[in-house]
Protein backbone atom coordinates (compact mmCIF):
# COMPACT_ATOMS: atom_id res chain seq x y z
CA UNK A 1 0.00 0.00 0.00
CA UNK A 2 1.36 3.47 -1.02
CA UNK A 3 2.11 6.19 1.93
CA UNK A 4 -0.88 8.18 0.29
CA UNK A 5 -3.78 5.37 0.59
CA UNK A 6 -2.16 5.06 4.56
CA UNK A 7 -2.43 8.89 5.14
CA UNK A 8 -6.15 8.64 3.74
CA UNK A 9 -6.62 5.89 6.01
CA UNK A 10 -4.89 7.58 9.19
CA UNK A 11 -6.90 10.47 8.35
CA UNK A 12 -10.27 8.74 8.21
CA UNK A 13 -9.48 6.79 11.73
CA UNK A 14 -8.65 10.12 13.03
CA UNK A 15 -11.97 11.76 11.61
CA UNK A 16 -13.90 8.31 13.31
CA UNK A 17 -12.53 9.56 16.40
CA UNK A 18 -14.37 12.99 16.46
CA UNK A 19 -17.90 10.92 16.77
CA UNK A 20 -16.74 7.54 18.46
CA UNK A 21 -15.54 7.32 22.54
CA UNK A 22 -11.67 6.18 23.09
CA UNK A 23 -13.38 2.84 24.13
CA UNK A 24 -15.24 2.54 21.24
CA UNK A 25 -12.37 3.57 18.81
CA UNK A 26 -10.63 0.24 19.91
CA UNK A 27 -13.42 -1.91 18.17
CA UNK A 28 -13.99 0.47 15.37
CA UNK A 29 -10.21 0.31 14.49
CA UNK A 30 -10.46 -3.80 13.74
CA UNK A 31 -13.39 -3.17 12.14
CA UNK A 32 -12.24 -0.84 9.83
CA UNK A 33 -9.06 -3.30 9.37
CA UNK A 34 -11.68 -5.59 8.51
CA UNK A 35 -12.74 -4.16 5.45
CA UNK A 36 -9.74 -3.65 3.63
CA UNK A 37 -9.02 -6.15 1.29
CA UNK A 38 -5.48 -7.56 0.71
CA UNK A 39 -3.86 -5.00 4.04
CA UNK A 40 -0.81 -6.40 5.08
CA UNK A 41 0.32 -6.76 8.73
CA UNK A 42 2.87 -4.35 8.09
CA UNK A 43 0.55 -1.18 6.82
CA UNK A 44 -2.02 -2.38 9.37
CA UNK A 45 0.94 -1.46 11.97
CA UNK A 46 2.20 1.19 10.38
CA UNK A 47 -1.63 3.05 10.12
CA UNK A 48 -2.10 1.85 14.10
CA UNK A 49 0.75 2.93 14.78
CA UNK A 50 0.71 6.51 13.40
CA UNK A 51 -2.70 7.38 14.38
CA UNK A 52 -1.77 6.46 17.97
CA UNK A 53 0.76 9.06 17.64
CA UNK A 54 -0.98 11.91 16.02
CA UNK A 55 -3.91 10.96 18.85
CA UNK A 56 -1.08 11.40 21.72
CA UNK A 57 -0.10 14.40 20.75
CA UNK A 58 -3.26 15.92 19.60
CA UNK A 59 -4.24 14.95 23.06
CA UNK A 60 -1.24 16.54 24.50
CA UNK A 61 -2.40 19.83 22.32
CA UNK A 62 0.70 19.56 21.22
CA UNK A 63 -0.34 19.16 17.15
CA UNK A 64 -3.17 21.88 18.06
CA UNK A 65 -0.60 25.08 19.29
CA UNK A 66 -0.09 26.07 15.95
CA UNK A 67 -3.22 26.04 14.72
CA UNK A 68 -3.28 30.32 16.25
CA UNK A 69 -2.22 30.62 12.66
CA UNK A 70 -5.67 30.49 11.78
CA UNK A 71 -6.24 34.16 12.66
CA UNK A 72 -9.08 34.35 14.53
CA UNK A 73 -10.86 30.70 13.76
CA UNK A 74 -11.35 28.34 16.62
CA UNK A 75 -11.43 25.02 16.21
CA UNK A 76 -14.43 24.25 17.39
CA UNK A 77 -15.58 26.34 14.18
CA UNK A 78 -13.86 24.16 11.68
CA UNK A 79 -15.42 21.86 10.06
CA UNK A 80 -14.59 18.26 11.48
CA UNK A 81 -13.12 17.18 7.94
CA UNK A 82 -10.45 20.07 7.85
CA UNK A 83 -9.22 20.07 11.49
CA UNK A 84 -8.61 16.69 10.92
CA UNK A 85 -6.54 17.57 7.86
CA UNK A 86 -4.72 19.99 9.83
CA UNK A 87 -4.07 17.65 12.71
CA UNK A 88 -2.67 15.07 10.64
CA UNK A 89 -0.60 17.53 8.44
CA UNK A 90 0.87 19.32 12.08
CA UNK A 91 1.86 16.11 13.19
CA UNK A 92 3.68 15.33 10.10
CA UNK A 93 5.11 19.01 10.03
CA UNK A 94 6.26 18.88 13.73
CA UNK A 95 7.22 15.07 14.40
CA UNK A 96 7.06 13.25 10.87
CA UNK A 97 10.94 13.91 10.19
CA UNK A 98 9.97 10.93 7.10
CA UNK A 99 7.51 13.39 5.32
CA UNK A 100 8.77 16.46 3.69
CA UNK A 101 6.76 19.24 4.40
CA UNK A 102 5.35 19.89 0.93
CA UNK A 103 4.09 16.31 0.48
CA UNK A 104 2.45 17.08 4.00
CA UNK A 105 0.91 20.05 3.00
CA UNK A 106 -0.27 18.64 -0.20
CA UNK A 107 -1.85 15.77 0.76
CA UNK A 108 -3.30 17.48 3.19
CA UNK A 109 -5.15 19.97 0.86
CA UNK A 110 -6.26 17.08 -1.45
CA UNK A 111 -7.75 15.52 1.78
CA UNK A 112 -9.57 18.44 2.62
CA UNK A 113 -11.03 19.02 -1.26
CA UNK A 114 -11.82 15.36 -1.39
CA UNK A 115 -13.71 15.24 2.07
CA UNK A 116 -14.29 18.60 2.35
CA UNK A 117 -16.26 21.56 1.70
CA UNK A 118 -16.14 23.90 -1.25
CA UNK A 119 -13.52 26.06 0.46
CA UNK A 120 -11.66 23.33 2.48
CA UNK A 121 -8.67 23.24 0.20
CA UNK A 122 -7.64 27.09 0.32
CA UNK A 123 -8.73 26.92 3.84
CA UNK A 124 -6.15 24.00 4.63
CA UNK A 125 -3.17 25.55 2.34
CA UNK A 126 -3.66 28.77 3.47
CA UNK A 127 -3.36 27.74 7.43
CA UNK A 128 -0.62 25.07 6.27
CA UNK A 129 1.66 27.69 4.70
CA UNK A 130 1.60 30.04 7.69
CA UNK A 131 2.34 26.97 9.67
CA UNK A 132 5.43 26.10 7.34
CA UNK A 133 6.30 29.56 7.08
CA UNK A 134 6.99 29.96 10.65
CA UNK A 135 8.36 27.00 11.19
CA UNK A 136 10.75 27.78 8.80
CA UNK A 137 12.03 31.19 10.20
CA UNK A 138 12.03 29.50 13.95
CA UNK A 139 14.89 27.04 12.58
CA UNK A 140 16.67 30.23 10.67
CA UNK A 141 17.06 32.37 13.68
C-alpha cells in the first residue's frame, strides 16, 4: 500500500474519532481493518501505529498550538473534515521527520477538497503555509 492510501486511512481513523468514545475507537479500528481487502500486517501497523501518535499528541495539544495561525478561527468552528486535515498535516510538520513538508501540505489539501467543503482546500493551504512559514524562520534564527 502506497504512503498516500495510509495517510487517507490515518486520516479517516482520526476523523472516526471525532464521533466515536476512546473505548469505542478500539473496536472500530479492527473493524475498519476488517474491510480492507489484501492489508498487510505491516501497513495495518504502520496506520495503528501513526494514528496512535498523532492521537497522543493531539491529546497533548501539542499538534493543536499552531493552529493560532488560523487568525481568529477556533477550532471548534472548523469543520470536522479540515481540522482533521490539519491535525494530521501538524503532526507530520512537527514530528514526521519521514515526510517532507510539501508532500504534507499537499496531501493534506487534497484531503480536505476530497472530504471537504467547497472552500476546504484554500482553507487548509492557506493555514498550512503560515504553519510552514513559521516553522521555517524558527529554525533560521
Amino acid at each position: 500500500m502506497r504512503r498516500r492510501e495510509q495517510r487517507e486511512h490515518i486520516f479517516k481513523l482520526l476523523f472516526m474519532t471525532e464521533f466515536n468514545s476512546e473505548e469505542e475507537m478500539s473496536e472500530q479500528l479492527s473493524l475498519y481493518f476488517d474491510t480492507l481487502e489484501e492489508l498487510s500486517e505491516k501497513d495495518q501497523e504502520y496506520m495503528s501505529r501513526k494514528y496512535r501518535h498523532v492521537l497522543e499528541k493531539i491529546r497533548r495539544d501539542r499538534c493543536t498550538v499552531k493552529m493560532r495561525q488560523a487568525n481568529g478561527w477556533k477550532t471548534k468552528r472548523m469543520s470536522r473534515v479540515d481540522l482533521t486535515a490539519l491535525r494530521l498535516a501538524v503532526y507530520e510538520l512537527k514530528y514526521d521527520k519521514d515526510v517532507p513538508t510539501g508532500v504534507a501540505i499537499n496531501e493534506a489539501v487534497e484531503l480536505a477538497k476530497r472530504f471537504g467543503g467547497e472552500t476546504s482546500g484554500s482553507f487548509v493551504n492557506g493555514i498550512l503555509g503560515k504553519i510552514a512559514n513559521s516553522e521555517s524562520e524558527e529554525k533560521s534564527e
